[in-house]
N, C-alpha and C. Protein backbone atom coordinates (compact mmCIF):
# COMPACT_ATOMS: atom_id res chain seq x y z
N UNK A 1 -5.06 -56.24 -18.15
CA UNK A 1 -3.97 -55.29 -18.13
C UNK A 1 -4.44 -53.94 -17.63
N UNK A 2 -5.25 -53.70 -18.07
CA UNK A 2 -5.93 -52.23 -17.36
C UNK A 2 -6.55 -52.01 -16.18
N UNK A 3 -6.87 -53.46 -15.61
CA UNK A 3 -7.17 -53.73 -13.95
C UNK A 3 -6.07 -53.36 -13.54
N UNK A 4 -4.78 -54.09 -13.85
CA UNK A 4 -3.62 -53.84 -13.00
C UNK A 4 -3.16 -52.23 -13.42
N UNK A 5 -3.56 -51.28 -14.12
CA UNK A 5 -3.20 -49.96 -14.30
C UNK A 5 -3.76 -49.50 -13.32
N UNK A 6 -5.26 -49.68 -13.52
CA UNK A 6 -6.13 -49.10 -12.21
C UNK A 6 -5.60 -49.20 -11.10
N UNK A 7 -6.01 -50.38 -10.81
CA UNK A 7 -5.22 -50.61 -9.16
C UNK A 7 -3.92 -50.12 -8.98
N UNK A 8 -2.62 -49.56 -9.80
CA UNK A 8 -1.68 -49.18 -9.51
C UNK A 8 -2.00 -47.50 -9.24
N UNK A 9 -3.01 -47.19 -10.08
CA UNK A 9 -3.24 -45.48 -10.00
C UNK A 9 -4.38 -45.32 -9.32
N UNK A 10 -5.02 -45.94 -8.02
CA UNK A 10 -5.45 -45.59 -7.15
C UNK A 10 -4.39 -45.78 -5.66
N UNK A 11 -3.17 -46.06 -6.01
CA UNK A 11 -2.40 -46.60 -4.70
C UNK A 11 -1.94 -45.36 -4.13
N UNK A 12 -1.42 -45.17 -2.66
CA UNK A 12 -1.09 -44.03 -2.05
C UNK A 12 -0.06 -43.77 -2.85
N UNK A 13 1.19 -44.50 -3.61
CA UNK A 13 2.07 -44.13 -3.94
C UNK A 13 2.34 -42.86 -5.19
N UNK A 14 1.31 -43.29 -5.64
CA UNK A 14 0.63 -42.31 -7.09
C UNK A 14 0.12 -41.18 -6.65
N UNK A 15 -0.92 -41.36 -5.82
CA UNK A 15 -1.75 -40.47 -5.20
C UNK A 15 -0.79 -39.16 -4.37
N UNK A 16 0.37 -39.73 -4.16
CA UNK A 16 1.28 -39.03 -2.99
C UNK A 16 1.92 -37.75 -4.02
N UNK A 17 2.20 -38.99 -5.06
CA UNK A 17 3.01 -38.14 -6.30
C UNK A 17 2.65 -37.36 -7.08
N UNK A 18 1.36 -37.71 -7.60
CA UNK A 18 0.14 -36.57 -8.00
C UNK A 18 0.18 -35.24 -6.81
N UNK A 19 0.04 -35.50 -5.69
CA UNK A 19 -0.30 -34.11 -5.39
C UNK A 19 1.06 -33.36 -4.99
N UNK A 20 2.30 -34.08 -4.93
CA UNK A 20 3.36 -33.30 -4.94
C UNK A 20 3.82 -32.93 -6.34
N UNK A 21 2.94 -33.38 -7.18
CA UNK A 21 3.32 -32.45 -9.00
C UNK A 21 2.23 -31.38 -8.43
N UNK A 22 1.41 -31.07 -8.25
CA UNK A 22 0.48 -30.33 -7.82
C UNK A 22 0.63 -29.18 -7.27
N UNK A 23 1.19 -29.66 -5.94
CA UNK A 23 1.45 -28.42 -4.88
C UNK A 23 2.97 -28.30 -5.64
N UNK A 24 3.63 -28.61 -6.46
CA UNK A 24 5.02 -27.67 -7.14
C UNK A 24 4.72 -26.69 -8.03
N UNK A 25 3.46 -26.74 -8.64
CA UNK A 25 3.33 -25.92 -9.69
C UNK A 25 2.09 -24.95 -8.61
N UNK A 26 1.63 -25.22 -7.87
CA UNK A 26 0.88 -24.07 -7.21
C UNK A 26 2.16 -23.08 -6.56
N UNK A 27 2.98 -23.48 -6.10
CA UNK A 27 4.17 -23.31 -5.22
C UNK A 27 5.28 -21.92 -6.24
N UNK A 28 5.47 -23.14 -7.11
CA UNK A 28 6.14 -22.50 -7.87
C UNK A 28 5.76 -21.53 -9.81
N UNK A 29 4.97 -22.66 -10.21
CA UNK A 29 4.56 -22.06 -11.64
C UNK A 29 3.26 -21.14 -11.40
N UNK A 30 2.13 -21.67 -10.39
CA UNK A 30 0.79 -20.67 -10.55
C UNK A 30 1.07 -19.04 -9.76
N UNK A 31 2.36 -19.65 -8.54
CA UNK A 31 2.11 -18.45 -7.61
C UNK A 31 2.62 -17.27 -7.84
N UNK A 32 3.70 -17.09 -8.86
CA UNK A 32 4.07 -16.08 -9.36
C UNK A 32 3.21 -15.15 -9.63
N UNK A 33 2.43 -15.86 -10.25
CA UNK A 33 1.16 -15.29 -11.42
C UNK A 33 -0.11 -14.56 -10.38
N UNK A 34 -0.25 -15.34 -9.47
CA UNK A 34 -1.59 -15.27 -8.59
C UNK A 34 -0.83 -13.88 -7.38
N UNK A 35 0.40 -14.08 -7.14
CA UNK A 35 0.66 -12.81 -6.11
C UNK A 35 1.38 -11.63 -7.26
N UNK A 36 1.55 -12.27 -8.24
CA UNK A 36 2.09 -10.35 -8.61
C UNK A 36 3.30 -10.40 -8.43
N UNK A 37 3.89 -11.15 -7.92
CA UNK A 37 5.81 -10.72 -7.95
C UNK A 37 6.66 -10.90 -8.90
N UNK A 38 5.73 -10.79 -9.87
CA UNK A 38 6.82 -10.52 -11.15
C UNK A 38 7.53 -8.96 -11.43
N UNK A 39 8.54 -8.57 -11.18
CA UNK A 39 8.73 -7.53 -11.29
C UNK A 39 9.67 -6.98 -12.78
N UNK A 40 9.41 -5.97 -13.02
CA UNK A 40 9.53 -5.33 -13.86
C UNK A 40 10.49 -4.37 -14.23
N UNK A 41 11.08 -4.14 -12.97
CA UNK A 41 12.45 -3.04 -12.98
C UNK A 41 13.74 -3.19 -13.94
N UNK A 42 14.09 -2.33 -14.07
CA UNK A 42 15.32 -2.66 -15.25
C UNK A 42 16.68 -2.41 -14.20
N UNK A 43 16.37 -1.63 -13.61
CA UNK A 43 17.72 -1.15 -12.37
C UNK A 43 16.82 -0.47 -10.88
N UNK A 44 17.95 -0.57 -10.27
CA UNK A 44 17.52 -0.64 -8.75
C UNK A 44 18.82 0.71 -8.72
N UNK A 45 18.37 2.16 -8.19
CA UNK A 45 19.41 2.77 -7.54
C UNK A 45 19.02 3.19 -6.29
N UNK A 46 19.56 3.19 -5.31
CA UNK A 46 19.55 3.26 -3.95
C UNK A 46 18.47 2.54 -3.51
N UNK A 47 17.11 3.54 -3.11
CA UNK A 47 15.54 3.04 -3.07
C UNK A 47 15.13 3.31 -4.26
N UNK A 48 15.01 3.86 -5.14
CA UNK A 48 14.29 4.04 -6.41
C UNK A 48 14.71 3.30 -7.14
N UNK A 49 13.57 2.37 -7.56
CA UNK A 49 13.50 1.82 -8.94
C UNK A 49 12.70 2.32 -10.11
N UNK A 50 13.51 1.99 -11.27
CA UNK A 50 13.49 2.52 -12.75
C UNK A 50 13.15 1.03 -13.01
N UNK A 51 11.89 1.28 -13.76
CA UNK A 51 10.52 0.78 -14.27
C UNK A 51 10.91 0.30 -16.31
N UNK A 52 10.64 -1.02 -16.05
CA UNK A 52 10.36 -0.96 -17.39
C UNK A 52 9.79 0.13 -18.36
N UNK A 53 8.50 -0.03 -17.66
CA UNK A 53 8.00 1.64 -18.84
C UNK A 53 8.58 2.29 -18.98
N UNK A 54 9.08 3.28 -17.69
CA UNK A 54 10.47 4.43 -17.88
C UNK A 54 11.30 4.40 -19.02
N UNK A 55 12.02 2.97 -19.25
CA UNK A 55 13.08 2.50 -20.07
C UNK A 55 12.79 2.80 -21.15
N UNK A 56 11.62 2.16 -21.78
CA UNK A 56 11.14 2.13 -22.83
C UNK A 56 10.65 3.30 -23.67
N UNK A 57 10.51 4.20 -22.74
CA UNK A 57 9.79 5.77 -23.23
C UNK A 57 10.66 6.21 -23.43
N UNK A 58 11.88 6.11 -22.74
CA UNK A 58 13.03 7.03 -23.19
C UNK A 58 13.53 6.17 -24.03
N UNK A 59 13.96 5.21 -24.19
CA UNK A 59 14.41 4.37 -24.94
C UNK A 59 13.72 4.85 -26.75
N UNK A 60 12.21 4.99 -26.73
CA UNK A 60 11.77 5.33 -27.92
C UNK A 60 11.74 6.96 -28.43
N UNK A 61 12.03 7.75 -26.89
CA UNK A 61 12.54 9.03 -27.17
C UNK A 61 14.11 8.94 -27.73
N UNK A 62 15.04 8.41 -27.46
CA UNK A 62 16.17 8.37 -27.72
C UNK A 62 16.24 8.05 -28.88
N UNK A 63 15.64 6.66 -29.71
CA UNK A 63 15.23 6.21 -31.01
C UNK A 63 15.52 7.14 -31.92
N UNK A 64 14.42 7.94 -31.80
CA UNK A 64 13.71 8.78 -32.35
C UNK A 64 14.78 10.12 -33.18
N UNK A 65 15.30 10.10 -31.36
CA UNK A 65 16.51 11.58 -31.81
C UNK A 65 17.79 10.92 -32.85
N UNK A 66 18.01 9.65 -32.22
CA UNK A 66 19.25 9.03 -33.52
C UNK A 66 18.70 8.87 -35.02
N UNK A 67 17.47 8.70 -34.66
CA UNK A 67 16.85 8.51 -36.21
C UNK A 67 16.73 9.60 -37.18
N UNK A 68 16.50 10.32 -36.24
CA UNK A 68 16.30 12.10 -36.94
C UNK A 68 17.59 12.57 -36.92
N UNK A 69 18.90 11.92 -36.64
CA UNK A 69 20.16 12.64 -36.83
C UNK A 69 20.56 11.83 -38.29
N UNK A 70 20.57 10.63 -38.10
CA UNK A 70 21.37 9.49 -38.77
C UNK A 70 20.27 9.66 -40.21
N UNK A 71 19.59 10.19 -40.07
CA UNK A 71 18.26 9.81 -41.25
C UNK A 71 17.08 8.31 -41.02
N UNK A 72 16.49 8.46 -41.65
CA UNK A 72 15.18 7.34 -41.47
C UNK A 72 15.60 5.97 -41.84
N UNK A 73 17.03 5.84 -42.76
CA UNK A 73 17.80 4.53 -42.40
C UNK A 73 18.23 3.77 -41.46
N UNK A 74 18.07 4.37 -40.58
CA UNK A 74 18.93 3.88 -39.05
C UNK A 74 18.16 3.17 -38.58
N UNK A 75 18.58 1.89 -38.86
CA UNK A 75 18.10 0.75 -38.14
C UNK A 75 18.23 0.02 -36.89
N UNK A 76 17.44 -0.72 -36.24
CA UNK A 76 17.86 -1.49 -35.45
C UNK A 76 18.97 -2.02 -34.80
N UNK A 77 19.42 -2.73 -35.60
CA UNK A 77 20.64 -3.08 -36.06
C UNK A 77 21.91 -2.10 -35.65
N UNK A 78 21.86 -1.08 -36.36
CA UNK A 78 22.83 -0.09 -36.42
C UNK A 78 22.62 1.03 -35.17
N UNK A 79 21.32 0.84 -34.76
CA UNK A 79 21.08 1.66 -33.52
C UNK A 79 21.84 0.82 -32.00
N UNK A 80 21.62 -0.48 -32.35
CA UNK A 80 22.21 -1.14 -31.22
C UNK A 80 23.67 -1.82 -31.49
N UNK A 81 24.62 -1.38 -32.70
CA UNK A 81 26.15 -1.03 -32.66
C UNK A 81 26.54 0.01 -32.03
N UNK A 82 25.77 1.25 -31.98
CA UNK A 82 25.77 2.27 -31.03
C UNK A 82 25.62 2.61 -30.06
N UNK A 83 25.31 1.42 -29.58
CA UNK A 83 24.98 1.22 -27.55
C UNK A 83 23.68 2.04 -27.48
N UNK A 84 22.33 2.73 -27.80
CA UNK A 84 21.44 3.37 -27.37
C UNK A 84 20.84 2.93 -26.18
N UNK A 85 20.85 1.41 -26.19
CA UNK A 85 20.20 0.54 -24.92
C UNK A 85 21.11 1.01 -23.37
N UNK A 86 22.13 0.85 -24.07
CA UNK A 86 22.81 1.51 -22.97
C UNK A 86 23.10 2.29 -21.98
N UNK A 87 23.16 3.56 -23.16
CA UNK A 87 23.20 4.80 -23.17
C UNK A 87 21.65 5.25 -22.25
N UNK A 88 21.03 4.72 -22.78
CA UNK A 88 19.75 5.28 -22.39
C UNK A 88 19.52 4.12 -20.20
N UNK A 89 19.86 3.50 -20.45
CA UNK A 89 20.41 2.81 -18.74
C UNK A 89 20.98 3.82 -17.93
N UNK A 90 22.62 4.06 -18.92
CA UNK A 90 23.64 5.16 -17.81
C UNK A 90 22.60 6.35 -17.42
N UNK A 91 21.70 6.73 -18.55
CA UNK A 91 21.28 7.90 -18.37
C UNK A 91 20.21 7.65 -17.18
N UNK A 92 19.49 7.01 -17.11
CA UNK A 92 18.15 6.64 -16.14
C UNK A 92 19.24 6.96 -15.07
N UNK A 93 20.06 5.69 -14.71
CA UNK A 93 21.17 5.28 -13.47
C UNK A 93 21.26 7.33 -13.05
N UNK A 94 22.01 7.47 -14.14
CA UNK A 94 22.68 8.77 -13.52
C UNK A 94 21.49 9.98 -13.60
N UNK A 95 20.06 10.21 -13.46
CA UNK A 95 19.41 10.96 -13.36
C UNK A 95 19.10 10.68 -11.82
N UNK A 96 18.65 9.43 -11.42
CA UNK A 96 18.48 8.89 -10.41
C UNK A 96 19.27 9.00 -9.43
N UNK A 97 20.38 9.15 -9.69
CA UNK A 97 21.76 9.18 -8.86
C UNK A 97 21.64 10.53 -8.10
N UNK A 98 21.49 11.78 -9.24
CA UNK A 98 21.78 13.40 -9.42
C UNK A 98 20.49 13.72 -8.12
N UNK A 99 19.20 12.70 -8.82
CA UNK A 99 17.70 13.56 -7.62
C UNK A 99 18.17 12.75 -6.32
N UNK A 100 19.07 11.62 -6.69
CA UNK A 100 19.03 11.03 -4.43
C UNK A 100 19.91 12.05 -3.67
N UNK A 101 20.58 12.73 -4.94
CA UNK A 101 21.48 13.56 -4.28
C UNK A 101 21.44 15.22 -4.18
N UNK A 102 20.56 15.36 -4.94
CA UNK A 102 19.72 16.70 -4.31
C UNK A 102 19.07 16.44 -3.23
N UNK A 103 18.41 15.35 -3.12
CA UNK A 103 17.25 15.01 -1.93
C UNK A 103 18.12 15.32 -0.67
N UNK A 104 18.93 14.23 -0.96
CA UNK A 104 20.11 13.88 0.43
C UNK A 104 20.66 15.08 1.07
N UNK A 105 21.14 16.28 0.38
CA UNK A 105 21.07 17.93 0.75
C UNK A 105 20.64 18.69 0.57
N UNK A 106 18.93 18.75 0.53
CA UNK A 106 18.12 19.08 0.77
C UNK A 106 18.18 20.49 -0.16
N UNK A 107 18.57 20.37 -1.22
CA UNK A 107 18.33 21.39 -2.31
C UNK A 107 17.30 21.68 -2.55
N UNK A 108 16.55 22.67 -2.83
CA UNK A 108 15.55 23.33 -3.63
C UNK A 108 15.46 24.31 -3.90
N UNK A 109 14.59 24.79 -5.27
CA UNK A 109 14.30 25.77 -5.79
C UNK A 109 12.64 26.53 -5.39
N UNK A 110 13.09 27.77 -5.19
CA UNK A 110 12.01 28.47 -4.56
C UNK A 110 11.31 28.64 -5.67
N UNK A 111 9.89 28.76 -5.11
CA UNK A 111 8.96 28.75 -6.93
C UNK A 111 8.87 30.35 -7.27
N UNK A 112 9.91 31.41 -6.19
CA UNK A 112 9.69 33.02 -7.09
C UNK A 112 11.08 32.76 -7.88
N UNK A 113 11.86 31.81 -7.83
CA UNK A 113 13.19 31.85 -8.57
C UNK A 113 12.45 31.32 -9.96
N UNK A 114 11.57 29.82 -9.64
CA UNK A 114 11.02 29.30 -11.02
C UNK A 114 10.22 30.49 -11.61
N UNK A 115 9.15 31.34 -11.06
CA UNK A 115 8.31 32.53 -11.75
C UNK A 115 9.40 32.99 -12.39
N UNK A 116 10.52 33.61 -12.02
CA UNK A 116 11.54 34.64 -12.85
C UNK A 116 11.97 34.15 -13.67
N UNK A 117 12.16 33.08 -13.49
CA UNK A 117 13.28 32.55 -15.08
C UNK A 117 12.15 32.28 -15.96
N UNK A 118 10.98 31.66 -15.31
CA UNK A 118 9.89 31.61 -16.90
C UNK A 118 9.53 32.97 -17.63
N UNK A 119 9.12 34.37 -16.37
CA UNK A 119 8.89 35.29 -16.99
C UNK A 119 9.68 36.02 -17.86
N UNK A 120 11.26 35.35 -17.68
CA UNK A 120 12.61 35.94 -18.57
C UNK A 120 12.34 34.94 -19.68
N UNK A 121 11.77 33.85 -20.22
CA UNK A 121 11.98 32.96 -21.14
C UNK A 121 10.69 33.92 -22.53
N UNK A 122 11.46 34.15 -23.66
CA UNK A 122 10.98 34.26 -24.72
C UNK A 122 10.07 33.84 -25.43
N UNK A 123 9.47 32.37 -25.15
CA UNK A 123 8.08 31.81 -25.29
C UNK A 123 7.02 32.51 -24.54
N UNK A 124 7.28 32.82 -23.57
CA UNK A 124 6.11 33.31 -23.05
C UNK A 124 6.19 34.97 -22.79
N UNK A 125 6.44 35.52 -23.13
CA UNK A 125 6.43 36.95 -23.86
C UNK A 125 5.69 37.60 -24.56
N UNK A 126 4.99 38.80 -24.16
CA UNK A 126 4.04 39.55 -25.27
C UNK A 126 4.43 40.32 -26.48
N UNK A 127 4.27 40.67 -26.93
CA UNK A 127 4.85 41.58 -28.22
C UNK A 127 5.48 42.90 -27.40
N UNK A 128 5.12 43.05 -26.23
CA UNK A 128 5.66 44.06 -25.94
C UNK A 128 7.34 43.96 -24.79
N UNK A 129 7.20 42.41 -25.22
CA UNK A 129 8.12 42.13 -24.24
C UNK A 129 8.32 41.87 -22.80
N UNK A 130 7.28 41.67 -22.33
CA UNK A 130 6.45 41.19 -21.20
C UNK A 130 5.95 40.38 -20.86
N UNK A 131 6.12 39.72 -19.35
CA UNK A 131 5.71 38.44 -19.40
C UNK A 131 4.22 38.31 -19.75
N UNK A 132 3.46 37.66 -20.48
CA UNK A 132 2.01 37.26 -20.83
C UNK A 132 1.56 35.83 -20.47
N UNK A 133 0.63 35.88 -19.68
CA UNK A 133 -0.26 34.56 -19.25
C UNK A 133 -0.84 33.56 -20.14
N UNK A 134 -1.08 34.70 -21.50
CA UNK A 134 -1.75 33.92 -22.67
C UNK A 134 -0.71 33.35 -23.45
């Protein structure tokens, strides 16, 4: 009985089928893995893509601020009756949206406009009311 196994699993027919299980999983299950095209994006706006990580940082910044409103009860659960996952998407989407569209008309801010408004900002002020470096 095991002669006739052998001789059936050395035949081209086996042999054919073996390496087309083979080359499917090089093809399809190893090559993913071996080139890297697993991607990671959560949304695509125009050319810029928003990155898992992105998501997630704000996502645990956002957390954070409902948690510190709602109190240290606010769970999971109750954070995602509230759409935060969401919320925190529209927001990526529509930040992304706002810079293609500064880009696109060529907006900018001159860096003596940025010097003035920091040297007007109250954090960085001396006792005498002056802008200070320290």
């Amino acid at each position: 009985m095991f002669q006739s196994v052998r001789k059936r699993a050395l035949g081209l027919v086996t042999k054919a089928f073996l390496f087309l299980i083979v080359l499917s999983f090089a093809l399809w299950g190893v090559g993913d893995v071996v080139r890297g095209s697993k991607r990671t994006d959560v949304a695509t706006v125009g050319k810029q893509r928003i990155s898992l990580l992105e998501y997630d940082q704000e996502y645990r910044v956002a957390t954070a601020r409902y948690r510190e409103m709602l109190g240290k009860d606010a769970s999971p659960e109750m954070l995602e009756k509230l759409g935060v996952k969401k919320l925190v998407i529209d927001n990526l989407v529509t930040r992304a949206l706002i810079t293609q569209e500064i880009e696109s008309l060529g907006l900018r801010v001159p860096d003596e406009a940025v010097a003035a408004q920091i040297a007007k900002e109250p954090a960085f002020q001396g006792e005498d009311g002056t802008f200070s470096k320290t």
